[in-house]
C-alpha atoms as a PDB file:
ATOM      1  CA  UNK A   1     111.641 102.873  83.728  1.00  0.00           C
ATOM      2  CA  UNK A   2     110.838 102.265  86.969  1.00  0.00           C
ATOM      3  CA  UNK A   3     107.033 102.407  88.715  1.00  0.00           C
ATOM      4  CA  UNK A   4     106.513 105.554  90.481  1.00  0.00           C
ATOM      5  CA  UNK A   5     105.279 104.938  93.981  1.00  0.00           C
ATOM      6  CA  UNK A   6     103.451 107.716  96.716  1.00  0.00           C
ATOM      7  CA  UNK A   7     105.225 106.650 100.039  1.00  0.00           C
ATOM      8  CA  UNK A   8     102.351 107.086 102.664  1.00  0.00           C
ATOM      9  CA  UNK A   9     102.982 108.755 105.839  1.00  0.00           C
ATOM     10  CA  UNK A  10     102.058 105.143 108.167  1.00  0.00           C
ATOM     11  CA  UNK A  11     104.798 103.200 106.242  1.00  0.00           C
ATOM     12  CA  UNK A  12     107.681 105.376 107.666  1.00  0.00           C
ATOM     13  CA  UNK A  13     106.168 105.615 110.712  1.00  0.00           C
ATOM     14  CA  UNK A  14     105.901 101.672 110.804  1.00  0.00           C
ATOM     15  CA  UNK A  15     109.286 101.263 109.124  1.00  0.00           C
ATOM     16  CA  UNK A  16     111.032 103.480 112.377  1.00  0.00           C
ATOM     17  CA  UNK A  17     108.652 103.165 114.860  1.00  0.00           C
ATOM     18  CA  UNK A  18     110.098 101.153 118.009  1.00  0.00           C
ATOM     19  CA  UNK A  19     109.267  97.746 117.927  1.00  0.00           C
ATOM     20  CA  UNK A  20     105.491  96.678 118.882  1.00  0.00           C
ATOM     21  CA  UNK A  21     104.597  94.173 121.386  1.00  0.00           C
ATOM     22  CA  UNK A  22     101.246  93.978 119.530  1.00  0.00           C
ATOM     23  CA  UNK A  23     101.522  91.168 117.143  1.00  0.00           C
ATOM     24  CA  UNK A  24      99.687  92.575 114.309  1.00  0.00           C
ATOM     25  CA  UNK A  25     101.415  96.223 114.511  1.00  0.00           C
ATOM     26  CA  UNK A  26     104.843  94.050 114.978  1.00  0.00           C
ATOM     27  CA  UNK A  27     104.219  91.989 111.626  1.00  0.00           C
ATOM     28  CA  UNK A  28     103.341  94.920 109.853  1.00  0.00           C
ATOM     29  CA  UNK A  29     106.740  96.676 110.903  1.00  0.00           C
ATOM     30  CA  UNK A  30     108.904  93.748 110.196  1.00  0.00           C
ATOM     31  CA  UNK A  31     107.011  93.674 106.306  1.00  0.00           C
ATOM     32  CA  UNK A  32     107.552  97.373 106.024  1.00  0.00           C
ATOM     33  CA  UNK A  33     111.309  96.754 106.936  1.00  0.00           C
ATOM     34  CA  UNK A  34     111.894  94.142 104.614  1.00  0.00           C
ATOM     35  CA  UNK A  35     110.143  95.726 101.611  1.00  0.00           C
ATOM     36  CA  UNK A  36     112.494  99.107 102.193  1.00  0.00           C
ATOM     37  CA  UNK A  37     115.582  96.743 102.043  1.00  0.00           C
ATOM     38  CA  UNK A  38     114.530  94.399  99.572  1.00  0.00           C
ATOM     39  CA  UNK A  39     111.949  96.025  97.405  1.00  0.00           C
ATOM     40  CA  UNK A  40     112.305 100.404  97.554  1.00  0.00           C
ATOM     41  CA  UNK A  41     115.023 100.423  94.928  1.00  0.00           C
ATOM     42  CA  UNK A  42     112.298  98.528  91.830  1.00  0.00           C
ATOM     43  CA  UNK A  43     110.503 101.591  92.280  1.00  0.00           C
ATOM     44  CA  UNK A  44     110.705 105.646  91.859  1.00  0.00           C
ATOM     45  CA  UNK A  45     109.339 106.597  95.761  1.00  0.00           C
ATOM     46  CA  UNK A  46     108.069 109.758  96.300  1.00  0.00           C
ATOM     47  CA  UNK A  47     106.589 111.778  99.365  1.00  0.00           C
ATOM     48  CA  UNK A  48     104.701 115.196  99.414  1.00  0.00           C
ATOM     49  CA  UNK A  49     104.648 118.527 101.857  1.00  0.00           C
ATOM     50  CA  UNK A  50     101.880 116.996 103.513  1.00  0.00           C
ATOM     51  CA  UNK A  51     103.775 113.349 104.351  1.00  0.00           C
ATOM     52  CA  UNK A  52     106.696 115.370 105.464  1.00  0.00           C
ATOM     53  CA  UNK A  53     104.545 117.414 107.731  1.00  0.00           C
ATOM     54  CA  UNK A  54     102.431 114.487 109.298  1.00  0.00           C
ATOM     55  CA  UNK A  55     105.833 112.962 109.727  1.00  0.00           C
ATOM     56  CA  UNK A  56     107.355 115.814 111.698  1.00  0.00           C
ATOM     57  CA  UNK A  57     104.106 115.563 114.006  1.00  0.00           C
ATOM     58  CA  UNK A  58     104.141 113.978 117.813  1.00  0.00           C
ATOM     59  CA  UNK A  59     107.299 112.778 119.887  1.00  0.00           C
ATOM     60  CA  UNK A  60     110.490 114.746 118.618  1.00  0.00           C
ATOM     61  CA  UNK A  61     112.822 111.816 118.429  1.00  0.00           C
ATOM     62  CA  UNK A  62     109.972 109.311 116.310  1.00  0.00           C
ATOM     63  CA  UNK A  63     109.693 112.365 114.055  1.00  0.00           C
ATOM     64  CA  UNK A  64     113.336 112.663 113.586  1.00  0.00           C
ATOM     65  CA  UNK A  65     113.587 109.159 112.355  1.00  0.00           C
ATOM     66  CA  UNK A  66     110.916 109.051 110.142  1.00  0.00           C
ATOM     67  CA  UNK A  67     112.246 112.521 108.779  1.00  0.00           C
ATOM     68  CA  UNK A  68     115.512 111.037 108.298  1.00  0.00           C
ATOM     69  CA  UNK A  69     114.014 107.801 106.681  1.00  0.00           C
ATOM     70  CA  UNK A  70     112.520 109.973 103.684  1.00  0.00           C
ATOM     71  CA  UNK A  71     114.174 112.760 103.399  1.00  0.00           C
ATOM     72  CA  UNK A  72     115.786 111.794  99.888  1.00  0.00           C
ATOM     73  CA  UNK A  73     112.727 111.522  98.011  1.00  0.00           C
ATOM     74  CA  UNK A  74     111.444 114.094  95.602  1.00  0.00           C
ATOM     75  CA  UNK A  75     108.021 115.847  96.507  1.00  0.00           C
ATOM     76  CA  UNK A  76     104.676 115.844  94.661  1.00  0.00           C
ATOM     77  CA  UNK A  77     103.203 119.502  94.902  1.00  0.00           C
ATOM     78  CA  UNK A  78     100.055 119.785  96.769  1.00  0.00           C
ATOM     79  CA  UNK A  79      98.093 121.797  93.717  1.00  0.00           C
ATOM     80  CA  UNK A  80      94.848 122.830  92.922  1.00  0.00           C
ATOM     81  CA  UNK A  81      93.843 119.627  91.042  1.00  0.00           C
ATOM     82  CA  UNK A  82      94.645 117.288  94.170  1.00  0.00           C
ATOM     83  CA  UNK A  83      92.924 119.427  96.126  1.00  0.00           C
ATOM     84  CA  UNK A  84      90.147 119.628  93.947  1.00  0.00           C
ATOM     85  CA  UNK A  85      90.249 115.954  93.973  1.00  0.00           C
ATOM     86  CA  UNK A  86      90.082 115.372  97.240  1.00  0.00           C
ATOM     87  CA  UNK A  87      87.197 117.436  98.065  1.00  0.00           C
ATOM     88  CA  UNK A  88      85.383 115.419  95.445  1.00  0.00           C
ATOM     89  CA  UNK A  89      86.701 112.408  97.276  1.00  0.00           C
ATOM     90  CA  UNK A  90      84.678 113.832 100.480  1.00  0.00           C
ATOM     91  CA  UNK A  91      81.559 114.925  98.838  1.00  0.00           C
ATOM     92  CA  UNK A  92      80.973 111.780  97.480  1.00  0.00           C
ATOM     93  CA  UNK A  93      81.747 110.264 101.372  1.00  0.00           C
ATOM     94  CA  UNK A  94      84.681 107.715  99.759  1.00  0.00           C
ATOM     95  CA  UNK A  95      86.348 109.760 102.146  1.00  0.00           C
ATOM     96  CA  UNK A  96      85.239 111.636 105.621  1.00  0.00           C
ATOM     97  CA  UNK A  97      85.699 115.482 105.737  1.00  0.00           C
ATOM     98  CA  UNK A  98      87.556 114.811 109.306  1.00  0.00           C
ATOM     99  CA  UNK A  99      90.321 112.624 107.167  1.00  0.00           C
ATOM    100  CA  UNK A 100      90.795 115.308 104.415  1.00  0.00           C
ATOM    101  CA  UNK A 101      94.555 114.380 104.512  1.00  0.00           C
ATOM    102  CA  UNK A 102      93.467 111.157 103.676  1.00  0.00           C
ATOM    103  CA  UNK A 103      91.894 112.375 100.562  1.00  0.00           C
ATOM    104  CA  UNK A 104      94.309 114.476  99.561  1.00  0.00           C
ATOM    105  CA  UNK A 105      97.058 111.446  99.710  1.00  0.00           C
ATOM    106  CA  UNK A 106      94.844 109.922  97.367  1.00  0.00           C
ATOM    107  CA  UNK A 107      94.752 112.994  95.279  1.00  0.00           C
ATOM    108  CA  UNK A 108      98.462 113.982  94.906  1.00  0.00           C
ATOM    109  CA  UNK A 109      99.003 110.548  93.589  1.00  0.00           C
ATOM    110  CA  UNK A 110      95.855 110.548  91.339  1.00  0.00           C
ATOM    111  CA  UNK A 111      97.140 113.963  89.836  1.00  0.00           C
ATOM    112  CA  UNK A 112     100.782 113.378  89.442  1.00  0.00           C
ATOM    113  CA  UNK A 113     100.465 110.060  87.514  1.00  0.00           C
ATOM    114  CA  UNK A 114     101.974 107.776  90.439  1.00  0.00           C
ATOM    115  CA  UNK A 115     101.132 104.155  89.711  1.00  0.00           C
ATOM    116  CA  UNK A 116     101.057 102.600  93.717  1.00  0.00           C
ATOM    117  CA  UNK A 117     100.236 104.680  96.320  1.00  0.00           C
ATOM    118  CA  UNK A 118     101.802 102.250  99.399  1.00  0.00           C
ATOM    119  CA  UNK A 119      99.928 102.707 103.033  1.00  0.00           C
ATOM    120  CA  UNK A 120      98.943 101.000 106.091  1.00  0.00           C
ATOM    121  CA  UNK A 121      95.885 102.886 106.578  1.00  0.00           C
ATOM    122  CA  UNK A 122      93.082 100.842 105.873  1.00  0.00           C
ATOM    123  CA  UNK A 123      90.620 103.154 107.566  1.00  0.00           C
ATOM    124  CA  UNK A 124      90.423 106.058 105.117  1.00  0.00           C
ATOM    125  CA  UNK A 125      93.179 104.899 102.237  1.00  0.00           C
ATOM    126  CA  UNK A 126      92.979 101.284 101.089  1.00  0.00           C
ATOM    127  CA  UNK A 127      89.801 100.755 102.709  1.00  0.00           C
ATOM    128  CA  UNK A 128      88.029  97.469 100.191  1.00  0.00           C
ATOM    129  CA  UNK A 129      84.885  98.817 100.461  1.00  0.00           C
ATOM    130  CA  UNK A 130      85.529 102.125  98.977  1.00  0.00           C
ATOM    131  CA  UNK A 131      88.089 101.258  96.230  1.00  0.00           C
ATOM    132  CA  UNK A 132      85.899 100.884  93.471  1.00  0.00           C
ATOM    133  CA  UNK A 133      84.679 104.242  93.754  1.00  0.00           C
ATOM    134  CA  UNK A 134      87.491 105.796  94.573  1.00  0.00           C
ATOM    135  CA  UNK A 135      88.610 104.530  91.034  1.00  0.00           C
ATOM    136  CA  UNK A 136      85.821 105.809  89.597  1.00  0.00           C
ATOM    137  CA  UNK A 137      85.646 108.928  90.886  1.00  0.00           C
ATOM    138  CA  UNK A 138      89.331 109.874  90.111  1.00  0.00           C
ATOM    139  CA  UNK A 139      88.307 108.411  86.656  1.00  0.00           C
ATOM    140  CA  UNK A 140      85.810 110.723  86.251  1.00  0.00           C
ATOM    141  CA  UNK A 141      87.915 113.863  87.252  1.00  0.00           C
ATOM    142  CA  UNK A 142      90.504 112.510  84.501  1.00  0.00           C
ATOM    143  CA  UNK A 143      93.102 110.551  86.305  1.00  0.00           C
ATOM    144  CA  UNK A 144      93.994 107.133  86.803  1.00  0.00           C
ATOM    145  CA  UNK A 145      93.688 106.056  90.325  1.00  0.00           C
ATOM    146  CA  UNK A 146      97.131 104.717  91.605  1.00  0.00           C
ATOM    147  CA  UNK A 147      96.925 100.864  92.959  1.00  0.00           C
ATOM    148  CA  UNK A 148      96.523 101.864  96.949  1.00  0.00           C
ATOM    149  CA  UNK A 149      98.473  98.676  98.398  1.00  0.00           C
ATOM    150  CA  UNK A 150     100.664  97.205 101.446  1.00  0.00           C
ATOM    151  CA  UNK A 151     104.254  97.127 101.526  1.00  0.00           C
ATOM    152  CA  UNK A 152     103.105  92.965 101.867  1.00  0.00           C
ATOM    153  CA  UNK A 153     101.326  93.597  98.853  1.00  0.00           C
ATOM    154  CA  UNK A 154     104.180  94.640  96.822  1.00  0.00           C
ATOM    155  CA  UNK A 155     106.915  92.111  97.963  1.00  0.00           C
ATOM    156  CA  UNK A 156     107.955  89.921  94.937  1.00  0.00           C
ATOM    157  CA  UNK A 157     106.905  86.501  95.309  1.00  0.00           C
ATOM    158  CA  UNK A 158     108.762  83.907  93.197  1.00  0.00           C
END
């Protein structure tokens, strides 16, 4: 059985953004692309409402493609328990009330079992200095926190 895996709204949007002339942004997109070729199919990828939403957002044609980049994978349901999650996430200030979407990434994939949740956002998702609690507080709600990773992070090595 494969790993399940919570696609995060900034890896489609870094796997069909245009290409960056900033050298950090431009690694990050050629990792993202290489992991979707190489390294999507060892794993059971899943998206929620909320991913597809944030993905329709800004510039009609960059929404298109990241639409069109996820469009086959099965949803997570935004429910009461990632909700309730994520509002625990923000009380305790792992993270801020203005990032609630943040939180509730965090919680759909808490709540529905997923074992990575994959992300680029290092500001409010796989922030180091937060993880630990993070962990512990979905522990203490009753859930497993998923491993919040990189694309880089998840490429086989051999």
């Amino acid at each position: 059985m494969k790993p399940r895996l919570y696609i995060e709204t900034t890896v489609a949007s870094y796997l069909t953004a245009r290409p960056s002339r900033d050298l950090l942004l431009a690694a990050r997109q050629q990792v993202t692309t290489e992991w979707w070729t190489i390294r999507l199919s060892a794993f059971e990828g899943y998206v929620s409402q909320l991913v597809l939403d944030e993905c329709a957002e800004g510039d009609p044609l960059a929404a298109a493609r990241r639409l069109e980049a996820i469009k086959d994978f099965p949803l997570l349901t935004v429910n009461e328990d990632a909700i309730l999650l994520a509002e625990t996430l923000i009380a305790q200030q792992l993270v801020p009330a203005v990032a609630a979407d943040d939180a509730l990434h965090i919680g759909l994939a808490a709540v529905h079992g997923v074992r990575y949740l994959l992300t680029w956002n290092f500001k409010h998702i796989a922030n180091a200095e937060k993880a630990e609690a993070i962990r512990a507080a979905c522990a203490e709600a009753g859930y497993l926190c998923p491993e919040i990773c990189t694309p880089e992070e998840l490429m086989e090595t051999i």
